[in-house]
Protein backbone atom coordinates (compact mmCIF):
# COMPACT_ATOMS: atom_id res chain seq x y z
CA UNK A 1 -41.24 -93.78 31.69
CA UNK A 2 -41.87 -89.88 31.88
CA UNK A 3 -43.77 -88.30 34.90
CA UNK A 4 -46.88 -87.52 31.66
CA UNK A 5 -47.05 -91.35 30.55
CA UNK A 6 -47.05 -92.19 34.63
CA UNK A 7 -49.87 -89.98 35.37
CA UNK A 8 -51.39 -91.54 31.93
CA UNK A 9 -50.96 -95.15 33.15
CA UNK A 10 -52.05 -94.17 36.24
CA UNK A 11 -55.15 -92.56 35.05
CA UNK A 12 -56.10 -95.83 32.61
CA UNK A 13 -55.80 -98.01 35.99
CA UNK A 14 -58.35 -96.02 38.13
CA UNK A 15 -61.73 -96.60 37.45
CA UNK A 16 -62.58 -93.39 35.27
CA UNK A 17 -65.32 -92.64 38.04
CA UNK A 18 -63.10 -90.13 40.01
CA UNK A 19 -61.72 -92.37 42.27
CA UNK A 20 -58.29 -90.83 42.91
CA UNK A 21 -60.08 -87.58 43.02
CA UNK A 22 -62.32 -88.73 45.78
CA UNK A 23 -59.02 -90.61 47.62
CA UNK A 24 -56.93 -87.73 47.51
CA UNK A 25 -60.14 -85.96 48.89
CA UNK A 26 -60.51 -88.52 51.64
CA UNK A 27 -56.87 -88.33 52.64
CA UNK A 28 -57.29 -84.28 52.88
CA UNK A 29 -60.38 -84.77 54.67
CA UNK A 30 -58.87 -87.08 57.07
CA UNK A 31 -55.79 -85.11 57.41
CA UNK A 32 -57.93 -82.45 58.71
CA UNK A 33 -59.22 -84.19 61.09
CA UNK A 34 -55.90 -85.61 62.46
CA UNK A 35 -55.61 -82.45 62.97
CA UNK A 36 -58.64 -81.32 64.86
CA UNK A 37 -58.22 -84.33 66.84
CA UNK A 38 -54.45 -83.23 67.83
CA UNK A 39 -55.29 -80.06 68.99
CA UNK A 40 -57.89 -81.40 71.41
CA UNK A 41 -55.04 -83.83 73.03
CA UNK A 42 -53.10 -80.18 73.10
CA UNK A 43 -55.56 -78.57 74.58
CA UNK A 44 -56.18 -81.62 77.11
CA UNK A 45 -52.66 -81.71 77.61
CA UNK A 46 -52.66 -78.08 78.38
CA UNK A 47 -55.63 -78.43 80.90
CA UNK A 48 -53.45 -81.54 82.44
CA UNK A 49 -50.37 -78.98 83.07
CA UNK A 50 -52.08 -76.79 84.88
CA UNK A 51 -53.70 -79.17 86.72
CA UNK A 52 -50.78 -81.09 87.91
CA UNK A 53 -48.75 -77.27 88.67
CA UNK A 54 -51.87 -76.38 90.84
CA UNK A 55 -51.37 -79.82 92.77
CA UNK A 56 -47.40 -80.02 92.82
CA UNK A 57 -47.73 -76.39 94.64
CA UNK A 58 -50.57 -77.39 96.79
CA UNK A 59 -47.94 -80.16 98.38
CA UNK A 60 -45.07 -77.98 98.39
CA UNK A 61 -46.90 -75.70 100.38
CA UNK A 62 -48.16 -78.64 102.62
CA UNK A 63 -44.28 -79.96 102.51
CA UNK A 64 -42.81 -76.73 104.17
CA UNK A 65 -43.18 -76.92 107.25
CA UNK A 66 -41.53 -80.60 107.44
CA UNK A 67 -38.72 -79.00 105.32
CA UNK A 68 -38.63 -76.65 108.31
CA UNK A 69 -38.33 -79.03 111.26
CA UNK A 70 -36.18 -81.19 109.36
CA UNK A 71 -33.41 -78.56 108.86
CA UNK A 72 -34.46 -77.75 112.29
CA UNK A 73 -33.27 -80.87 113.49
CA UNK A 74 -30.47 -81.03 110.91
CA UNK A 75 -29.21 -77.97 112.71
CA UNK A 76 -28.89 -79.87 116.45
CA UNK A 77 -25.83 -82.55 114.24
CA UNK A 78 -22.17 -80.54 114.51
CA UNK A 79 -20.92 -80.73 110.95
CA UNK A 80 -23.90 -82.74 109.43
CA UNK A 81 -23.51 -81.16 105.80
CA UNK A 82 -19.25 -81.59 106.10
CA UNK A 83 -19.78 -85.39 107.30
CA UNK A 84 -22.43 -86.16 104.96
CA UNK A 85 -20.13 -85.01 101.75
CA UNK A 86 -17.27 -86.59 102.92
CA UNK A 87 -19.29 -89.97 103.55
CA UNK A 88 -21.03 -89.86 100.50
CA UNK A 89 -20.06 -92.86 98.02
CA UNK A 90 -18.39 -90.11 96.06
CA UNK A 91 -17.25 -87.84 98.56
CA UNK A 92 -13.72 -87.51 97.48
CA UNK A 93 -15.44 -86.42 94.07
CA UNK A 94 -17.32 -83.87 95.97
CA UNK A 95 -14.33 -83.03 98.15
CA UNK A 96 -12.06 -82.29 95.68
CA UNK A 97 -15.20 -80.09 93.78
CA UNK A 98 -15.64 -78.38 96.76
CA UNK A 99 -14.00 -76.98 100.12
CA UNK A 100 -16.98 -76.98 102.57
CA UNK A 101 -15.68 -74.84 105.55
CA UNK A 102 -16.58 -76.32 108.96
CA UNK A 103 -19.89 -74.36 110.26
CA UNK A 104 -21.23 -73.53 107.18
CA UNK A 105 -25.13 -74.17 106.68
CA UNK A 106 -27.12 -76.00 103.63
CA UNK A 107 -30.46 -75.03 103.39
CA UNK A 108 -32.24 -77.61 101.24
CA UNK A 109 -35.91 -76.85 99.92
CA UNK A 110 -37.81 -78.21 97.35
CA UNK A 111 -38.62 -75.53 94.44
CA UNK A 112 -41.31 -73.09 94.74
């Protein structure tokens, strides 16, 4: 069947009152508003980053001084860093990665 006798059958099937017309209208219509409706979860989503960035700073900040006193305390342990790598599960891993000289100090923050 050609695309002209489709459209043809097609036409003879609908019920000659504009039917398709007002479908394919309807499915624009609501397209349209799927689309509306999208960029309102955007913008929520959006509002929601900022949001949770504002919070996630507020607890670094409040974090901080606990990151402090523990590397405070971290700092009283001879070799802490050295003896934690080379206990870790995979420590040879690590060990063969990296070689840690004795007296060197980690810092370890979370990210501003």
């Amino acid at each position: 069947m050609s695309a002209s006798a489709a459209k043809a059958s097609r036409k003879e099937n609908s019920n000659h009152d504009g039917a398709d017309e007002t479908s394919e209208k309807e499915q624009q219509e609501a397209i349209e508003h799927i689309d509306e409706v999208q960029n309102e979860i955007d913008r929520l989503n959006e509002q929601a980053s900022e949001e949770i960035l504002k919070v996630e700073q507020k607890y670094n900040k409040l974090r901080q001084p606990f990151f402090q006193k523990r590397s405070e305390l971290i700092a009283k342990i001879p070799n802490f860093w050295v003896t934690t790598f080379v206990n870790h599960p995979q420590g040879k891993t690590l060990g063969s990665m990296f070689l840690v000289p004795v007296g060197v100090r980690f810092h370890i923050s979370e990210p501003k």
